[in-house]
N, C-alpha and C. Protein backbone atom coordinates (compact mmCIF):
# COMPACT_ATOMS: atom_id res chain seq x y z
N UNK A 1 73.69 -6.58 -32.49
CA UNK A 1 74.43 -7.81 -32.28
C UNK A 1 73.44 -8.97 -32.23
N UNK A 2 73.60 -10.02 -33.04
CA UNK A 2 72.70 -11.09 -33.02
C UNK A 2 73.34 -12.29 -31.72
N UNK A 3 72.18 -12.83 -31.50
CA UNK A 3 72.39 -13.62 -30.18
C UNK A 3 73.11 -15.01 -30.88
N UNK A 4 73.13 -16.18 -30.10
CA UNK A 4 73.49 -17.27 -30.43
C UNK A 4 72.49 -18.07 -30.22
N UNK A 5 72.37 -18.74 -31.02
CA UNK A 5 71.20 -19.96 -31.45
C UNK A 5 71.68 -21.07 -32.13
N UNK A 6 71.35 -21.98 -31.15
CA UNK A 6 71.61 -23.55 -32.01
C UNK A 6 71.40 -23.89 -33.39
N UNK A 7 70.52 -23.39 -33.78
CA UNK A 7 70.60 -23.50 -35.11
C UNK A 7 71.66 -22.72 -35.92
N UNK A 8 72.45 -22.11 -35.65
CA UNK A 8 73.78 -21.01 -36.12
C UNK A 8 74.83 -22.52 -36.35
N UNK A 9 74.81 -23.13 -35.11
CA UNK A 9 76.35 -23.97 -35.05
C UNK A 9 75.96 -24.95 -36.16
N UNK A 10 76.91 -25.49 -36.32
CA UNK A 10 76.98 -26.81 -37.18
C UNK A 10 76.95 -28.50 -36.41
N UNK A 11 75.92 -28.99 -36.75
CA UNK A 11 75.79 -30.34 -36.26
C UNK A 11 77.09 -30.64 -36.11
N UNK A 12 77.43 -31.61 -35.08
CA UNK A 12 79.00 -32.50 -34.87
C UNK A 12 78.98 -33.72 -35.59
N UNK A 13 79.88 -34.14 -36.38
CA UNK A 13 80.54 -35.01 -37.47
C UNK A 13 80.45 -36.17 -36.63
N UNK A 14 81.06 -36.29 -35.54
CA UNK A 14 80.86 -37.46 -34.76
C UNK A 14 80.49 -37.71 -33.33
N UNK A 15 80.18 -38.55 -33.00
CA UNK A 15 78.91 -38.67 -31.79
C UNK A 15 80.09 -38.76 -30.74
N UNK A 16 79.68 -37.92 -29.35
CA UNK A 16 80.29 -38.10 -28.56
C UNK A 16 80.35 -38.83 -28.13
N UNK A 17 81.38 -39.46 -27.43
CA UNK A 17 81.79 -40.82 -26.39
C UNK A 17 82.32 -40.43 -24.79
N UNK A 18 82.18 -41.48 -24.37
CA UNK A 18 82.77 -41.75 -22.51
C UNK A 18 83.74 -42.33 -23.31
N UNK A 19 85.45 -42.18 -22.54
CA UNK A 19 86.42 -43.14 -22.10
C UNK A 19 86.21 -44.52 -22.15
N UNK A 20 86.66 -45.25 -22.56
CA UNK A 20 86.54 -47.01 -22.20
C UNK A 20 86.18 -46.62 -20.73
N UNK A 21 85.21 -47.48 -20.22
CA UNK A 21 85.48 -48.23 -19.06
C UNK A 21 85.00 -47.28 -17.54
N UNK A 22 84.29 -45.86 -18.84
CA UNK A 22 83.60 -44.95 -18.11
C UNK A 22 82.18 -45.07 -18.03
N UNK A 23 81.68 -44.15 -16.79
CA UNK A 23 79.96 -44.75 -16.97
C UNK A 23 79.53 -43.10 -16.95
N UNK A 24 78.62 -43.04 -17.35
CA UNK A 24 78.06 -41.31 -17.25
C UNK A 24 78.03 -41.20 -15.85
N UNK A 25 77.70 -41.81 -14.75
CA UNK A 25 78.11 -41.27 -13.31
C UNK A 25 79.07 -41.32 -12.73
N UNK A 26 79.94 -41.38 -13.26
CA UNK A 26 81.13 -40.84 -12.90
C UNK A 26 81.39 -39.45 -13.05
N UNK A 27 80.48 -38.60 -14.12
CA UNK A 27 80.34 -37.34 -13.96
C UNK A 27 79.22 -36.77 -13.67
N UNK A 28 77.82 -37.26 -13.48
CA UNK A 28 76.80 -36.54 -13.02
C UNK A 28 76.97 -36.56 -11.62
N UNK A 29 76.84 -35.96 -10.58
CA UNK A 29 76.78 -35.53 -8.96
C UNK A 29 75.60 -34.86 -8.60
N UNK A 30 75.34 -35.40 -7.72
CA UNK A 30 74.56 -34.75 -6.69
C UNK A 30 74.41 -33.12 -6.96
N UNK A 31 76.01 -32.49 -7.06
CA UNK A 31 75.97 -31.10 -7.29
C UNK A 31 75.90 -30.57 -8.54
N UNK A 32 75.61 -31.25 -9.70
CA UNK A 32 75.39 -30.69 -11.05
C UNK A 32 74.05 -30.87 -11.37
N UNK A 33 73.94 -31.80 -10.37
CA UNK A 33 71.83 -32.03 -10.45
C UNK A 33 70.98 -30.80 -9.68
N UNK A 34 71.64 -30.52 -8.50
CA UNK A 34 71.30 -29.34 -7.36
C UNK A 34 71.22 -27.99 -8.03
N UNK A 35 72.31 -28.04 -9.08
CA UNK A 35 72.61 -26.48 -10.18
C UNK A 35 71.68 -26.74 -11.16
N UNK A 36 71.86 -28.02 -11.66
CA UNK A 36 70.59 -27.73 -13.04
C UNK A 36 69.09 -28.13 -12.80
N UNK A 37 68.70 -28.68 -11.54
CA UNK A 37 67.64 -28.96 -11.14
C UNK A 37 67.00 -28.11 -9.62
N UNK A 38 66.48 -26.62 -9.75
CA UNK A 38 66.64 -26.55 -8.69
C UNK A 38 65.27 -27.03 -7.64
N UNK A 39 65.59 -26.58 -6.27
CA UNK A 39 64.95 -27.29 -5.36
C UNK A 39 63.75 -27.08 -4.80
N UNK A 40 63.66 -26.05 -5.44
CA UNK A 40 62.02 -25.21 -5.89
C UNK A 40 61.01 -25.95 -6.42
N UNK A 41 61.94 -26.37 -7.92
CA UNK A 41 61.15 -26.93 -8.70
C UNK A 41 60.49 -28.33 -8.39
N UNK A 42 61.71 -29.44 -7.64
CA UNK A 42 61.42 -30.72 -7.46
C UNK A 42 60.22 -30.14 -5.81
N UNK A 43 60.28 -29.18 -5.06
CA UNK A 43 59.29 -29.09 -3.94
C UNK A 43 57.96 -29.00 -4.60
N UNK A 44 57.58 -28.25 -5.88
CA UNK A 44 56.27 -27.88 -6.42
C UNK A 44 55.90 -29.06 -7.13
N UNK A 45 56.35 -30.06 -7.81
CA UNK A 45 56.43 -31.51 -8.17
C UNK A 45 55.79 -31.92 -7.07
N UNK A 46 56.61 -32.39 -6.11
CA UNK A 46 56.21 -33.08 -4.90
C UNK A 46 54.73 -32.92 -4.70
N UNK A 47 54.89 -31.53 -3.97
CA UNK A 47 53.44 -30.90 -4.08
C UNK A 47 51.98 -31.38 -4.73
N UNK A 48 52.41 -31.20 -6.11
CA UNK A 48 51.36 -31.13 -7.06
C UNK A 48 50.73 -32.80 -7.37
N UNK A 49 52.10 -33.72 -6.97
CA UNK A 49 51.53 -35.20 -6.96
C UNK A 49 51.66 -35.48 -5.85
N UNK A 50 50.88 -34.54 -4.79
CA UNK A 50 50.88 -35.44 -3.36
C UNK A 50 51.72 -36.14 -2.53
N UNK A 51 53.22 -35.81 -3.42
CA UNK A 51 53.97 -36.71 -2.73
C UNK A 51 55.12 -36.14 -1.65
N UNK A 52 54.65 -35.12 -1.42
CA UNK A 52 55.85 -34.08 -0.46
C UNK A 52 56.35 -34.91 0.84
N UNK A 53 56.94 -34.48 1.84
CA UNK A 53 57.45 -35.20 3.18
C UNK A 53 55.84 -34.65 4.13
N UNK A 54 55.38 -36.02 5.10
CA UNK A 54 54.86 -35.85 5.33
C UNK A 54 55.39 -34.76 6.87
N UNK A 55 56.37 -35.65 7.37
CA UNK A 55 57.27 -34.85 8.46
C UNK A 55 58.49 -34.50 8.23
N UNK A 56 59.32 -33.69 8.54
CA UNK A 56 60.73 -33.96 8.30
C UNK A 56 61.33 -35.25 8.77
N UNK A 57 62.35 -35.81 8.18
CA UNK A 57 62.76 -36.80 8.62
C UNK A 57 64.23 -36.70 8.03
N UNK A 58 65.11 -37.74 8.20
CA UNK A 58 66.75 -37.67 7.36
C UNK A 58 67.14 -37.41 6.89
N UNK A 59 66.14 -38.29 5.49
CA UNK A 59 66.49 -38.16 4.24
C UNK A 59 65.05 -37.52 3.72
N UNK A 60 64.89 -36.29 3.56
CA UNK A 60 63.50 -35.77 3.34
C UNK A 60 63.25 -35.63 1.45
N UNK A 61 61.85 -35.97 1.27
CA UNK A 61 61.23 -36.01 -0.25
C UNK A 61 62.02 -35.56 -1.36
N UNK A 62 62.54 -34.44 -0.79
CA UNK A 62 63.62 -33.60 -2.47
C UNK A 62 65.04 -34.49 -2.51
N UNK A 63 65.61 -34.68 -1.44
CA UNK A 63 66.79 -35.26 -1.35
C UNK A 63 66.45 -36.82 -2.26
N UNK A 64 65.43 -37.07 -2.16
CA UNK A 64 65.40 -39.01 -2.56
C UNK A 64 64.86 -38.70 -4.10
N UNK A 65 64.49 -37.77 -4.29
CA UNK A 65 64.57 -37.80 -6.05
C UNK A 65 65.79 -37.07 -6.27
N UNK A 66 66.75 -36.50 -6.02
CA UNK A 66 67.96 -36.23 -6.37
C UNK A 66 69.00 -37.49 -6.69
N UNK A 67 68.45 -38.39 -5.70
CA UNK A 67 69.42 -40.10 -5.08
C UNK A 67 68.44 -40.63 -6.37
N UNK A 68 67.35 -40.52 -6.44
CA UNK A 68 66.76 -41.21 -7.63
C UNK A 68 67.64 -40.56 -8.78
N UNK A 69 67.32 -39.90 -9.12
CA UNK A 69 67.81 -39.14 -10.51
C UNK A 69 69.35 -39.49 -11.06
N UNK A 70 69.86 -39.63 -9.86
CA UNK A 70 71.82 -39.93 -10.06
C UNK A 70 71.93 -41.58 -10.43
């Protein structure tokens, strides 16, 4: 059985669109960023550019690039 690969499908005829009067955050969330970004990854980031929480605090280092990212 052969797998599926993007290159199998056929390019789309026409470019997707938002609704009038829609903005792309109206569908990106907090929780589709948490699923496709996980929290591992943005801690070893942090990490690696020095920029981790120095203490815990509120709103701690991973949470404010999530608020960034949205």
């Amino acid at each position: 059985m052969r797998g599926l690969h993007a290159e199998d499908w056929p390019m789309a005829r026409k470019a997707a669109c938002l609704p009038k009067g829609t903005r792309i955050s109206d569908y990106v969330t907090l929780g589709v960023l948490t699923a496709t970004v996980p929290g591992d990854l943005i801690d070893a980031v942090l990490s690696d550019t020095g920029k981790q929480s120095q203490r815990y605090r509120q709103l701690p280092a991973r949470l404010v690039v999530y608020y960034g990212a949205t």
